[in-house]
PDB file of N, CA and C in Angstrom:
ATOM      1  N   UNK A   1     111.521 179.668 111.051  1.00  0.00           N
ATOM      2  CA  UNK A   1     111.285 180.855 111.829  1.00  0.00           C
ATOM      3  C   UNK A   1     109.806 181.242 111.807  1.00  0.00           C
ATOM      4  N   UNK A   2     109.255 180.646 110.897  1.00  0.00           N
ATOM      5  CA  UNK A   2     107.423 181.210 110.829  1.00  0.00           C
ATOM      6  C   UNK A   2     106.816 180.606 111.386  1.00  0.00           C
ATOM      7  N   UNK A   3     106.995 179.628 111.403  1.00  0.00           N
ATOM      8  CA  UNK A   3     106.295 178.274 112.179  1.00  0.00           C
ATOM      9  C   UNK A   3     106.667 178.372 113.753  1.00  0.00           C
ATOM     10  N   UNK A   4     107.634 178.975 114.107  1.00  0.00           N
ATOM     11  CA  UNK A   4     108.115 179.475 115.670  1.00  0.00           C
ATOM     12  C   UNK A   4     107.587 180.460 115.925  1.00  0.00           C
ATOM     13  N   UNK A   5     107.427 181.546 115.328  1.00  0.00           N
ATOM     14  CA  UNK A   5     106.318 183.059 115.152  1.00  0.00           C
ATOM     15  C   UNK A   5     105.105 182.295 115.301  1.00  0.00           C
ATOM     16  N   UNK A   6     104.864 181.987 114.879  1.00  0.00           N
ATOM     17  CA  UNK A   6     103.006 181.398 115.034  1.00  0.00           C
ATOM     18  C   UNK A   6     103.133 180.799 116.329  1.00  0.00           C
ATOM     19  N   UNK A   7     103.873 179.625 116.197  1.00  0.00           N
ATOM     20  CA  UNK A   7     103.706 179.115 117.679  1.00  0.00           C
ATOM     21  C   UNK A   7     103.895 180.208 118.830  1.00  0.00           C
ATOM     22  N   UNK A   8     104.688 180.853 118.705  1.00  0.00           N
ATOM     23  CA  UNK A   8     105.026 181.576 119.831  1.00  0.00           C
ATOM     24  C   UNK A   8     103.616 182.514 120.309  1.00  0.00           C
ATOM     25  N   UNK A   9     103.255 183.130 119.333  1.00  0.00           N
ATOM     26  CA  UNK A   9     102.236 183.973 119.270  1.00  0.00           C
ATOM     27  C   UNK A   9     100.865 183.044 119.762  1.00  0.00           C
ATOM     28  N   UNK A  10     100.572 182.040 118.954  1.00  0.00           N
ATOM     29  CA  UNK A  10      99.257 181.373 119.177  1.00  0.00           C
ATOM     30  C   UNK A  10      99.471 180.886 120.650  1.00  0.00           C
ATOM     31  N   UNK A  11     100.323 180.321 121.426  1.00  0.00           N
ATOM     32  CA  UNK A  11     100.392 180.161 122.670  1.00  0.00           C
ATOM     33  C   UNK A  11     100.463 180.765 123.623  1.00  0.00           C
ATOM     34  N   UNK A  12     100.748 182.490 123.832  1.00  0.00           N
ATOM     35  CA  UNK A  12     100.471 183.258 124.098  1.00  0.00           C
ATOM     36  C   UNK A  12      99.173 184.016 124.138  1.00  0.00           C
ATOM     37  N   UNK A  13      97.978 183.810 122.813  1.00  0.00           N
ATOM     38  CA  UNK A  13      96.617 183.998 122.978  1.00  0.00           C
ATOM     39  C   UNK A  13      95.877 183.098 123.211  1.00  0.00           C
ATOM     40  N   UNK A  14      96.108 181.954 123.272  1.00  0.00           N
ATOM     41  CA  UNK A  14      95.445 180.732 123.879  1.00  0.00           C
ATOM     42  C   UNK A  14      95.867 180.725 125.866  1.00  0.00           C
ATOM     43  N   UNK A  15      97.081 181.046 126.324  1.00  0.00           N
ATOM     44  CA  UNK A  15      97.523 181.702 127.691  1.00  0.00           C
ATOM     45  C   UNK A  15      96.278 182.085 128.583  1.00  0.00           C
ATOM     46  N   UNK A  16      96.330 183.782 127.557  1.00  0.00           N
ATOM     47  CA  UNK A  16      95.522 184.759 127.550  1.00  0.00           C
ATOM     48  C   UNK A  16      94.350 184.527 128.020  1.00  0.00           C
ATOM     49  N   UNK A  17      93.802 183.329 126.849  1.00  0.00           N
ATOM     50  CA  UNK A  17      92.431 183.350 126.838  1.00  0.00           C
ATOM     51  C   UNK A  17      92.210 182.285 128.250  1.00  0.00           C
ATOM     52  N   UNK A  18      92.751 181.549 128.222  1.00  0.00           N
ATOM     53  CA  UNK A  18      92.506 180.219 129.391  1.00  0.00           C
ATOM     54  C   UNK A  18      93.973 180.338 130.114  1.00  0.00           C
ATOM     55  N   UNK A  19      93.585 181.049 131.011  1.00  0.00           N
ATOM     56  CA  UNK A  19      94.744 181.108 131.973  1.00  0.00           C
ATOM     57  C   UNK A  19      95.059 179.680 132.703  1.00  0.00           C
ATOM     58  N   UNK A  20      93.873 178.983 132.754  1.00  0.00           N
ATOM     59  CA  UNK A  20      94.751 177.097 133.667  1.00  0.00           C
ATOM     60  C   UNK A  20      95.734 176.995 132.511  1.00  0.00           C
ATOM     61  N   UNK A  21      95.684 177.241 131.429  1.00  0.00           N
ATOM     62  CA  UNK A  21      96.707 176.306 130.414  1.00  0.00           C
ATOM     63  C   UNK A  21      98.364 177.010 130.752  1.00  0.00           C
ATOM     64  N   UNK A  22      98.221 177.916 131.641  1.00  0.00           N
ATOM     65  CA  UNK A  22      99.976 178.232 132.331  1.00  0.00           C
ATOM     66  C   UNK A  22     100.481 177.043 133.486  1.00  0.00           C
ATOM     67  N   UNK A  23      99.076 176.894 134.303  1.00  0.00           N
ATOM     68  CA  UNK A  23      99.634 176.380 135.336  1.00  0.00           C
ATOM     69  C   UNK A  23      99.635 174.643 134.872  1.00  0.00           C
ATOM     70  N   UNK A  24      99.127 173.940 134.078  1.00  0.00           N
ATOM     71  CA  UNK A  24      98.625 172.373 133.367  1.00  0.00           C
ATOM     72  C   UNK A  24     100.088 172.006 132.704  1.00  0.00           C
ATOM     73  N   UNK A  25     100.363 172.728 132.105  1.00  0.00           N
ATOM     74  CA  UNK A  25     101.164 172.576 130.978  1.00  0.00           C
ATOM     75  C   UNK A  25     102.647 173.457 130.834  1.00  0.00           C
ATOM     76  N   UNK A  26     103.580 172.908 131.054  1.00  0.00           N
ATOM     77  CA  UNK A  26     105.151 173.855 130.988  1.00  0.00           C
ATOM     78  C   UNK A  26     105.222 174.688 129.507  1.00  0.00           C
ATOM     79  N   UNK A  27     104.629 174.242 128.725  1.00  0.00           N
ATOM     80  CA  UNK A  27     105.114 174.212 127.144  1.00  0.00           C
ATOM     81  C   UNK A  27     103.283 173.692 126.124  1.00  0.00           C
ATOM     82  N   UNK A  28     103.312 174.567 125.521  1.00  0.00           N
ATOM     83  CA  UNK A  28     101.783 174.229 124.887  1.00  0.00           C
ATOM     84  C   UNK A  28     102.517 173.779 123.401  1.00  0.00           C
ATOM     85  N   UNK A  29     103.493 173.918 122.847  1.00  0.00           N
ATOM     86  CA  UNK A  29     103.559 173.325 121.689  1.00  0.00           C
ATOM     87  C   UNK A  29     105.326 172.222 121.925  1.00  0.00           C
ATOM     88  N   UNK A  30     105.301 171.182 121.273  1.00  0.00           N
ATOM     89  CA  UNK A  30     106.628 170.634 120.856  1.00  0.00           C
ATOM     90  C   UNK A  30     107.850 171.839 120.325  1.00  0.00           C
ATOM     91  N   UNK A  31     108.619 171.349 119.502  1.00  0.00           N
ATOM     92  CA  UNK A  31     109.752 172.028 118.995  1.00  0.00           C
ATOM     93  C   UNK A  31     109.274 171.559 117.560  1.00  0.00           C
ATOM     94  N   UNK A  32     108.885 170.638 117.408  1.00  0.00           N
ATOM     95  CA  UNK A  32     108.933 169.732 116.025  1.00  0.00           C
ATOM     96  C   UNK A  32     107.578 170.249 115.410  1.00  0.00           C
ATOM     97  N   UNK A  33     107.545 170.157 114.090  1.00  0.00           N
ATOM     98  CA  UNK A  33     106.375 170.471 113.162  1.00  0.00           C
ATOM     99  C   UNK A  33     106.365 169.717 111.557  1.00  0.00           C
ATOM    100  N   UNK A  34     105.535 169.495 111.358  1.00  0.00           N
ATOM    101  CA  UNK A  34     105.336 168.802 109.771  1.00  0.00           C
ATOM    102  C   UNK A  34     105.050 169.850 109.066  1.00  0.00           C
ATOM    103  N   UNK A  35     105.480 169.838 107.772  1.00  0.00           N
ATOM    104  CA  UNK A  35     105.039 170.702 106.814  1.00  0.00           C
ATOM    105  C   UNK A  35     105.355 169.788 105.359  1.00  0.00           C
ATOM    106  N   UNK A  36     104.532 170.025 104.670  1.00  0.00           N
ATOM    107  CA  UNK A  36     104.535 169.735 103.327  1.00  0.00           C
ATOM    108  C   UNK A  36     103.106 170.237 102.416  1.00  0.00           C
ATOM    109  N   UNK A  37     103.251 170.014 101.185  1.00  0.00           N
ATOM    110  CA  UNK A  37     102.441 170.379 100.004  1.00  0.00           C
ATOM    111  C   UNK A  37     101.429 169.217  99.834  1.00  0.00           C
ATOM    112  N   UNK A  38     100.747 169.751  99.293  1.00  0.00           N
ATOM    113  CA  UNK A  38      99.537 168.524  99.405  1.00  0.00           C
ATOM    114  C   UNK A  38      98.833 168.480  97.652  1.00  0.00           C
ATOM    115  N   UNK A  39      99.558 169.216  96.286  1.00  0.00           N
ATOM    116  CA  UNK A  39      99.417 168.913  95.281  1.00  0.00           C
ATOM    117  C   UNK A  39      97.774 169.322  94.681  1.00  0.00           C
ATOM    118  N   UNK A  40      97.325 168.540  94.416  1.00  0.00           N
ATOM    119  CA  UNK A  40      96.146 168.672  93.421  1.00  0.00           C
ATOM    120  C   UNK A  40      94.983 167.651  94.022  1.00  0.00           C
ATOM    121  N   UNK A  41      94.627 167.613  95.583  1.00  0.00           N
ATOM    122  CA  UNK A  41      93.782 166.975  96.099  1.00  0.00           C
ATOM    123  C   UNK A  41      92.622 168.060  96.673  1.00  0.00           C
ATOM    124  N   UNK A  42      91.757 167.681  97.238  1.00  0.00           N
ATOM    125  CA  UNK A  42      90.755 168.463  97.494  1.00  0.00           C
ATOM    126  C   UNK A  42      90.794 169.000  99.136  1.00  0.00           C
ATOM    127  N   UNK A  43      90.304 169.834  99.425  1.00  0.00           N
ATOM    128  CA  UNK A  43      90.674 170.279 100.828  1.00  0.00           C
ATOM    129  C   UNK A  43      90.000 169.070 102.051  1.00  0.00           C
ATOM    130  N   UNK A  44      88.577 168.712 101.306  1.00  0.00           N
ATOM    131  CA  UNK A  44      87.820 167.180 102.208  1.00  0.00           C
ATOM    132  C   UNK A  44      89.158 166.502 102.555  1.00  0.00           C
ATOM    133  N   UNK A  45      89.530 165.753 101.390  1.00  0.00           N
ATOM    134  CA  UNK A  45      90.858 164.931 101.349  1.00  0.00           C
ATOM    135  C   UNK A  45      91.744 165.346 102.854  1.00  0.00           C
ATOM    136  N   UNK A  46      92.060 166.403 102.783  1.00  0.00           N
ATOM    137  CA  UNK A  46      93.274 167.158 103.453  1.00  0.00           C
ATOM    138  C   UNK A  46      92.562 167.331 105.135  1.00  0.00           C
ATOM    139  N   UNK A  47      91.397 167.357 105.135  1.00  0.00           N
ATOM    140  CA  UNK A  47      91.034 167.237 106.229  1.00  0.00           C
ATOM    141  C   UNK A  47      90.571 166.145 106.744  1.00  0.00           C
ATOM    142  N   UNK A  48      89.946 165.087 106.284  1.00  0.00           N
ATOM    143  CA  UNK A  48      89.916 163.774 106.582  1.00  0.00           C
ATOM    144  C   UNK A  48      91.474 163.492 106.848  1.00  0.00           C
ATOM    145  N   UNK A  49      92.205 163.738 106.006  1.00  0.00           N
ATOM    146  CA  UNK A  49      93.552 162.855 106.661  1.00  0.00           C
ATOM    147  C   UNK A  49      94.079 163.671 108.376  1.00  0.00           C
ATOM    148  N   UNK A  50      93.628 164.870 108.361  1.00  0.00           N
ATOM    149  CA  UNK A  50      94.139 165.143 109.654  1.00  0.00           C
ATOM    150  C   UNK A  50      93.636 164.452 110.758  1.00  0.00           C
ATOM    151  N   UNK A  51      91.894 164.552 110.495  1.00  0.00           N
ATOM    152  CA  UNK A  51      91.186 164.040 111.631  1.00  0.00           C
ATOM    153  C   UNK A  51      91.403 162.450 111.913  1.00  0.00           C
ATOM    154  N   UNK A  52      92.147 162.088 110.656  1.00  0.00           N
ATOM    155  CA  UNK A  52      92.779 160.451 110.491  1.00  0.00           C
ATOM    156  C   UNK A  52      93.632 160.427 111.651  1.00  0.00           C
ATOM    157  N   UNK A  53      94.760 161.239 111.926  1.00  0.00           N
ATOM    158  CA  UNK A  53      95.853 161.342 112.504  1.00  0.00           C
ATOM    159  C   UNK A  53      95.354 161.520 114.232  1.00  0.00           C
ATOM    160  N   UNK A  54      94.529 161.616 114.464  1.00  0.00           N
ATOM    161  CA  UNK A  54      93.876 161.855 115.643  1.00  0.00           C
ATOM    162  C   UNK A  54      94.384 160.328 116.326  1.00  0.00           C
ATOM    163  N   UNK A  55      93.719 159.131 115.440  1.00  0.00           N
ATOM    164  CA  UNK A  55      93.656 157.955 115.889  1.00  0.00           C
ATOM    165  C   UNK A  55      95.044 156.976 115.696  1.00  0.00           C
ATOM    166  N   UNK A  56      95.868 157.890 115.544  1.00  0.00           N
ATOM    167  CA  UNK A  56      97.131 157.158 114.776  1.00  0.00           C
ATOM    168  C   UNK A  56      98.507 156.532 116.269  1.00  0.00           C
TER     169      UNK A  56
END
């Protein structure tokens, strides 16, 4: 339910802000989301792996 609150909300001020993104796009986010813990690594770590996922 939080992760649907955010989405709901953040796609609504992103709308807002850039109105083409109503008419481009039916839906600005999936249904689906990842979540997990990331332990005792460093935040570099945690962001290199996202910008990893770019190319995946």
């Amino acid at each position: 339910k939080i992760i649907q609150a955010f989405k709901r909300k953040s796609s609504r001020i992103l709308r807002e802000k850039y109105p083409s993104l109503k008419s481009r796009l039916p839906s600005l986010w999936t249904r689906s989301y990842f979540c997990c813990t990331v332990g005792d690594i460093s935040e570099s770590a945690v962001k290199q792996y996202i910008e990893n996922q770019k190319n995946v």
